[in-house]
N, C-alpha and C. Protein backbone atom coordinates (compact mmCIF):
# COMPACT_ATOMS: atom_id res chain seq x y z
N UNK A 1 0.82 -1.20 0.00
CA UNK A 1 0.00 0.00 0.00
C UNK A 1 0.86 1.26 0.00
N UNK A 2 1.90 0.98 0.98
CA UNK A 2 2.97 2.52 0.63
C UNK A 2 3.48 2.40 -0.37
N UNK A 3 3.61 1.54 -1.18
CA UNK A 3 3.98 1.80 -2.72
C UNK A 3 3.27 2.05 -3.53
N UNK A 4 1.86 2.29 -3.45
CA UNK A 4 0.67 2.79 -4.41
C UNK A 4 0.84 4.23 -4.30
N UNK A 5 0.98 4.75 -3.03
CA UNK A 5 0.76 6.28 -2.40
C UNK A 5 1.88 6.71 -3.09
N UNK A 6 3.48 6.18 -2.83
CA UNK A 6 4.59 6.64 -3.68
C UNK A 6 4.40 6.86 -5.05
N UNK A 7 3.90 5.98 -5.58
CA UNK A 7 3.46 6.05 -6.79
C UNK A 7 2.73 6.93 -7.64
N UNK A 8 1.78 7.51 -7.02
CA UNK A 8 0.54 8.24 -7.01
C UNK A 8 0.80 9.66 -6.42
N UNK A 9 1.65 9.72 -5.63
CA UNK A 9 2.84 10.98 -5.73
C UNK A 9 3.50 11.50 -6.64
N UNK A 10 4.50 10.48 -6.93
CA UNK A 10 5.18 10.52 -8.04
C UNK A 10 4.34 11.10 -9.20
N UNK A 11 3.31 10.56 -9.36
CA UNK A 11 2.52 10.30 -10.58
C UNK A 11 2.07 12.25 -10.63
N UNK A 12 1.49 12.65 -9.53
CA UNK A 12 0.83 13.81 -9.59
C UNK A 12 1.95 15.17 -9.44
N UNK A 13 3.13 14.33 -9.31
CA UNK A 13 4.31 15.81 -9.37
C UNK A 13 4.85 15.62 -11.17
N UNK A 14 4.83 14.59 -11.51
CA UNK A 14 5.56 14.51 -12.74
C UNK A 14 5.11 14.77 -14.12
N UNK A 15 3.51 14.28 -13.92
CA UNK A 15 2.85 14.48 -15.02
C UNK A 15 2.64 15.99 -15.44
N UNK A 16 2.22 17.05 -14.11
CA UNK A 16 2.16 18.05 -15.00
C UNK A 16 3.58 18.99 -15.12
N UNK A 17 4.47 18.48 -14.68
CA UNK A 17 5.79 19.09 -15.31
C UNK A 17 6.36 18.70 -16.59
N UNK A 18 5.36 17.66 -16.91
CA UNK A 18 5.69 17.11 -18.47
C UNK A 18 4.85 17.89 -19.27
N UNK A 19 3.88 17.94 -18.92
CA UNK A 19 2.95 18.57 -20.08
C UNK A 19 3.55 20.25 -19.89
N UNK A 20 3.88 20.71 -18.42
CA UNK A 20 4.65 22.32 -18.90
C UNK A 20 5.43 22.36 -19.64
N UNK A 21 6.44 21.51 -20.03
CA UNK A 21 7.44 21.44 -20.53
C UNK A 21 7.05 21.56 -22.39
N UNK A 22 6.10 20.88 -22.64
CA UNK A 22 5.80 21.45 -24.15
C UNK A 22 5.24 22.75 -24.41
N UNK A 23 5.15 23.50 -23.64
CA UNK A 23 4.35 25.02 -23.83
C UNK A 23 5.95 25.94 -24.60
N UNK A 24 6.69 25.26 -23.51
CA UNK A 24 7.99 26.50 -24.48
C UNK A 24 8.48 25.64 -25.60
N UNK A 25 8.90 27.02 -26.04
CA UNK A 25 9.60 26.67 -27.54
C UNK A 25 10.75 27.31 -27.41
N UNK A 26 11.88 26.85 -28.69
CA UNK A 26 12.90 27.52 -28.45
C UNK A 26 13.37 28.56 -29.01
N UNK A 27 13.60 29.88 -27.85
CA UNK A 27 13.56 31.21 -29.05
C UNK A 27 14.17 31.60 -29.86
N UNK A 28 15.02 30.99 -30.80
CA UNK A 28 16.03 30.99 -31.56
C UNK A 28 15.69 30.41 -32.82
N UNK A 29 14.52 29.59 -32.50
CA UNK A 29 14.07 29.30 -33.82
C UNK A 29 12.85 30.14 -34.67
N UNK A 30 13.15 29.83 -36.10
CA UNK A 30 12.30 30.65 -36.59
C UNK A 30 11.44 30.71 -36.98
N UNK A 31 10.37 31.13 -36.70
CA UNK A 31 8.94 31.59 -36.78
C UNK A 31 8.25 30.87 -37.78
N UNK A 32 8.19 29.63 -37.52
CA UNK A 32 7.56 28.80 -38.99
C UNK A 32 6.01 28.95 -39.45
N UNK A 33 4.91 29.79 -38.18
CA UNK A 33 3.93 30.22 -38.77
C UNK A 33 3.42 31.26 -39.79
N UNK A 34 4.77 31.94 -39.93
CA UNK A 34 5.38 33.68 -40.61
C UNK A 34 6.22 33.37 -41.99
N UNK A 35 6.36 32.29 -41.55
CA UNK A 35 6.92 31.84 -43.25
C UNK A 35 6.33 32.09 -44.64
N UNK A 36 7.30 32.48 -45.78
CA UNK A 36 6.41 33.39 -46.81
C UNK A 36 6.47 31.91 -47.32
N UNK A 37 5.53 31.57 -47.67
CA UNK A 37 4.77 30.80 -48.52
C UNK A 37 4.18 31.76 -49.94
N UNK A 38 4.12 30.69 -51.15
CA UNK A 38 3.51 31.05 -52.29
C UNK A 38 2.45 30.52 -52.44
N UNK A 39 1.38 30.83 -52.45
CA UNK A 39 0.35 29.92 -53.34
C UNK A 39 0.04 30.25 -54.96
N UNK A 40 0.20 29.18 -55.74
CA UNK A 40 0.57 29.17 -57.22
C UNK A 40 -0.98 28.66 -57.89
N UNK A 41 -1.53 29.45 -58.72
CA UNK A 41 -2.51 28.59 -59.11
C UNK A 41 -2.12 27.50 -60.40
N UNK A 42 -2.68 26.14 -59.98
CA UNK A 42 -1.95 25.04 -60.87
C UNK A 42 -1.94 24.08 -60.04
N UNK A 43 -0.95 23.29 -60.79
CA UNK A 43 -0.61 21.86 -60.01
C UNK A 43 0.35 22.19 -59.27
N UNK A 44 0.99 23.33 -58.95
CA UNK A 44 2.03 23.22 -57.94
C UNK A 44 1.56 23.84 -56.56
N UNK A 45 0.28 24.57 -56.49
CA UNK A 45 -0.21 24.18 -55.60
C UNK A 45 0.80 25.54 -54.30
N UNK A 46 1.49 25.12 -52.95
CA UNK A 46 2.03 26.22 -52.53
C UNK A 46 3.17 25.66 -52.63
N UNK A 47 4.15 26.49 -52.71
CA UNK A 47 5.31 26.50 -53.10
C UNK A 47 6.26 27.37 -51.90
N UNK A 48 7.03 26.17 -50.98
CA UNK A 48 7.65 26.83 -49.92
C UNK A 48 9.21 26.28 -49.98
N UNK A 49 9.80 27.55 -49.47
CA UNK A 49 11.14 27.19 -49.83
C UNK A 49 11.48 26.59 -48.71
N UNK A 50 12.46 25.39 -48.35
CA UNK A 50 12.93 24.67 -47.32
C UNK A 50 14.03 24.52 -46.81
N UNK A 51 15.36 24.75 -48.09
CA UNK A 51 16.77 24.48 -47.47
C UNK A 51 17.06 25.14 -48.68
N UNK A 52 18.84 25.80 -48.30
CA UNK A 52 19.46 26.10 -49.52
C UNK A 52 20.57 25.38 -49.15
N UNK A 53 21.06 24.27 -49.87
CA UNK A 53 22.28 23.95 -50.19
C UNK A 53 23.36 24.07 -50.76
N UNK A 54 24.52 24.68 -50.18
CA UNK A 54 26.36 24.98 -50.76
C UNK A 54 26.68 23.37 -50.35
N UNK A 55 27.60 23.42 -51.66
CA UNK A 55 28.44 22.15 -51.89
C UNK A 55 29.13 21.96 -52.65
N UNK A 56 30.42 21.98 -52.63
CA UNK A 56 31.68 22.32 -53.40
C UNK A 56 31.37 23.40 -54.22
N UNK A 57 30.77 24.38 -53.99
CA UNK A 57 30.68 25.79 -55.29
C UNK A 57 29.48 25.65 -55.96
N UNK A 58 28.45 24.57 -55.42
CA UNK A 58 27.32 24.38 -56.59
C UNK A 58 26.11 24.96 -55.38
N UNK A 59 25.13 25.26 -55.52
CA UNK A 59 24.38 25.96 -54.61
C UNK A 59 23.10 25.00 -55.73
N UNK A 60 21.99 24.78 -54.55
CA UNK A 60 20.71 23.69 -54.58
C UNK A 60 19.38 24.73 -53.77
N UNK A 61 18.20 24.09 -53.98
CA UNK A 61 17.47 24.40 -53.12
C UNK A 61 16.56 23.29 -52.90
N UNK A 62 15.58 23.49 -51.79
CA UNK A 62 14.47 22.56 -51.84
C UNK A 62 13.51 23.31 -52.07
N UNK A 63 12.77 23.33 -52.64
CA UNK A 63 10.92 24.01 -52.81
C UNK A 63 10.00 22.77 -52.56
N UNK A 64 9.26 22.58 -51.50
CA UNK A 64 8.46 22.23 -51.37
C UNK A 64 8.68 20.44 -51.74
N UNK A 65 9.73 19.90 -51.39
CA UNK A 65 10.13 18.93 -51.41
C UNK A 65 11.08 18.29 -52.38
N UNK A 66 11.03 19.02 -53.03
CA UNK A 66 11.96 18.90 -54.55
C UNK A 66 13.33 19.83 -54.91
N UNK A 67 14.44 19.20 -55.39
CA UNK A 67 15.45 19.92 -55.88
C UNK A 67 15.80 20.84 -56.86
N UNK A 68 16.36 21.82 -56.80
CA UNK A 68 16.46 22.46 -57.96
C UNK A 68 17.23 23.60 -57.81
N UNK A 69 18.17 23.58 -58.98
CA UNK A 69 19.55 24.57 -59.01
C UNK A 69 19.21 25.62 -60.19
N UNK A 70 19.49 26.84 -60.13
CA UNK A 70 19.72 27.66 -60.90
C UNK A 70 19.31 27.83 -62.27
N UNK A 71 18.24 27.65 -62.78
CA UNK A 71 17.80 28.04 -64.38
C UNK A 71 16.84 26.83 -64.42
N UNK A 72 16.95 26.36 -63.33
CA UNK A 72 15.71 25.14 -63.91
C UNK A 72 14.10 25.19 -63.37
N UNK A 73 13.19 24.45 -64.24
CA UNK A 73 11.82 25.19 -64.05
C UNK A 73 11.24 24.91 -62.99
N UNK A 74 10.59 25.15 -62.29
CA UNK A 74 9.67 24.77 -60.79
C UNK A 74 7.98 25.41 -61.74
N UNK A 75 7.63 23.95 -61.93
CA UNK A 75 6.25 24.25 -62.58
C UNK A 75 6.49 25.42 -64.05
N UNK A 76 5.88 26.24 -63.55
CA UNK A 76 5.54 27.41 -65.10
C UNK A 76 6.64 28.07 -64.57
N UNK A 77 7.49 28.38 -63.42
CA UNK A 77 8.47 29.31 -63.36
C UNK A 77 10.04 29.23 -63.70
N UNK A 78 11.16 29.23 -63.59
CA UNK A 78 12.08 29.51 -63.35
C UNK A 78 13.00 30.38 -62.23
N UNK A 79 13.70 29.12 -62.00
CA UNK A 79 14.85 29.68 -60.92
C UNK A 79 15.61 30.18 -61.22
N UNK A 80 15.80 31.84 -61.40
CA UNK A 80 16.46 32.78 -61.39
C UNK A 80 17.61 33.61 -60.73
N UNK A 81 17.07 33.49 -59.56
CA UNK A 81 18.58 33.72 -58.12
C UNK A 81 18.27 33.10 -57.11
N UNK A 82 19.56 32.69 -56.39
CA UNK A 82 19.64 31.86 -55.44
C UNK A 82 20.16 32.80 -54.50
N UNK A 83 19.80 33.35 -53.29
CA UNK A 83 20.53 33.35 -51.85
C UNK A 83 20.63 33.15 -51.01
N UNK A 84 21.25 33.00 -49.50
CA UNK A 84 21.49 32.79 -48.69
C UNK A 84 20.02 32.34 -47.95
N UNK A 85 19.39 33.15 -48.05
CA UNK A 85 17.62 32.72 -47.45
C UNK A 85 16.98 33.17 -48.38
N UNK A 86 16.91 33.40 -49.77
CA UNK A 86 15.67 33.72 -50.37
C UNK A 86 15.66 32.89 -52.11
N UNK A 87 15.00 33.18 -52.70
CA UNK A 87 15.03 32.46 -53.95
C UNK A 87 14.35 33.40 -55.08
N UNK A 88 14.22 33.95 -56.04
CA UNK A 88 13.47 34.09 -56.84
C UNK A 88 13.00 33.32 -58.32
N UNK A 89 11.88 33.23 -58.33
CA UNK A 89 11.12 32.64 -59.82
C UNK A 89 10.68 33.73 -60.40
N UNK A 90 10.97 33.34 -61.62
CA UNK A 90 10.25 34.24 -62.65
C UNK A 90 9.71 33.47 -63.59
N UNK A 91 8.31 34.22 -64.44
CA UNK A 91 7.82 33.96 -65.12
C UNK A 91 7.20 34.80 -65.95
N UNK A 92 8.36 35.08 -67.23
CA UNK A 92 7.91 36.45 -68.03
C UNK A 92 8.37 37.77 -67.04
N UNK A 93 7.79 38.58 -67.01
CA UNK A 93 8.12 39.62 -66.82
C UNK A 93 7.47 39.51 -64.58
N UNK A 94 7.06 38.59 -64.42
CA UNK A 94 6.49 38.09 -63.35
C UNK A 94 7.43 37.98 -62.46
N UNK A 95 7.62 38.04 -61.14
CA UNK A 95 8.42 37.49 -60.42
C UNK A 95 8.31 36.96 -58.71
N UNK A 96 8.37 36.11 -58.00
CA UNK A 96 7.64 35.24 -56.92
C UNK A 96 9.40 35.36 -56.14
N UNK A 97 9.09 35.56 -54.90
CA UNK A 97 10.41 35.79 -54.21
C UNK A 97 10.00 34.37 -52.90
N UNK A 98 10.67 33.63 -52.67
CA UNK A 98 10.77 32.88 -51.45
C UNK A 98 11.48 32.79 -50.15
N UNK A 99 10.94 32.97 -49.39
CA UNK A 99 11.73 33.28 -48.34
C UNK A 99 11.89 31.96 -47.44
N UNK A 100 13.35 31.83 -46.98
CA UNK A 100 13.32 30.58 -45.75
C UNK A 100 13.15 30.76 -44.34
N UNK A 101 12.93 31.61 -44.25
CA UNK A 101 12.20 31.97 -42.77
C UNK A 101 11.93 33.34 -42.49
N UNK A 102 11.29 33.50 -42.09
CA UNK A 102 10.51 35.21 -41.34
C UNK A 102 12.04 35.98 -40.41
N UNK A 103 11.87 36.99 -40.80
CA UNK A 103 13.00 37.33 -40.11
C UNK A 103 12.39 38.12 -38.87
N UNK A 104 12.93 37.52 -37.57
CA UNK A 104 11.72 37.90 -36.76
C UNK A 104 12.84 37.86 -35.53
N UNK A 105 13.36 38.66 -35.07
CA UNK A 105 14.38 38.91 -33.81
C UNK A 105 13.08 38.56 -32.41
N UNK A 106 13.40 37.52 -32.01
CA UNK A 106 12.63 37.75 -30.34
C UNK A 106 13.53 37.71 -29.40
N UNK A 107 13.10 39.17 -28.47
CA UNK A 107 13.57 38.95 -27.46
C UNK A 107 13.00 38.53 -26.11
């Protein structure tokens, strides 16, 4: 019986320090609800940029799950510039900018 009560102690100090523990987040990361997203009408549907990859001098990106370097098409557009966090497509005289995260300082 004193091991039910221990138990049941235990039980009522631990559980809700577990569930506090998912309320924070960590403030350093970035703002993934603020993320510029595209929505494209078509089959591509929204179009979010995910990673930019350097590798030996060749620079990559991900859009929305898929690869793609420098001049090649993403649906009706073209990849036009690559930087550090952003991307642009063009299409014609059109142009769609992607961003990899919200730039959002919290203090």
């Amino acid at each position: 019986m004193k091991n039910f009560y221990l138990f049941s102690i235990w039980l009522l100090l631990i559980l809700p320090a577990l569930s506090f523990g998912k309320s924070y987040q960590d403030p350093t990361k970035p703002n993934i609800k603020h993320q510029k997203n595209v929505s494209v009408a078509g089959s591509l549907g929204t179009l979010r940029l995910e990673s930019v990859i350097r590798k030996q001098g060749k620079v990559k990106v991900v859009i929305s799950g898929k690869i793609y370097a420098k001049g090649e098409q993403v649906g009706e557009y073209v990849l036009s510039k690559i930087n550090a966090d952003t991307v642009y497509l063009t299409r014609g005289s059109e142009q769609l900018k992607l961003e990899l995260y919200h730039h959002e300082i919290k203090r």
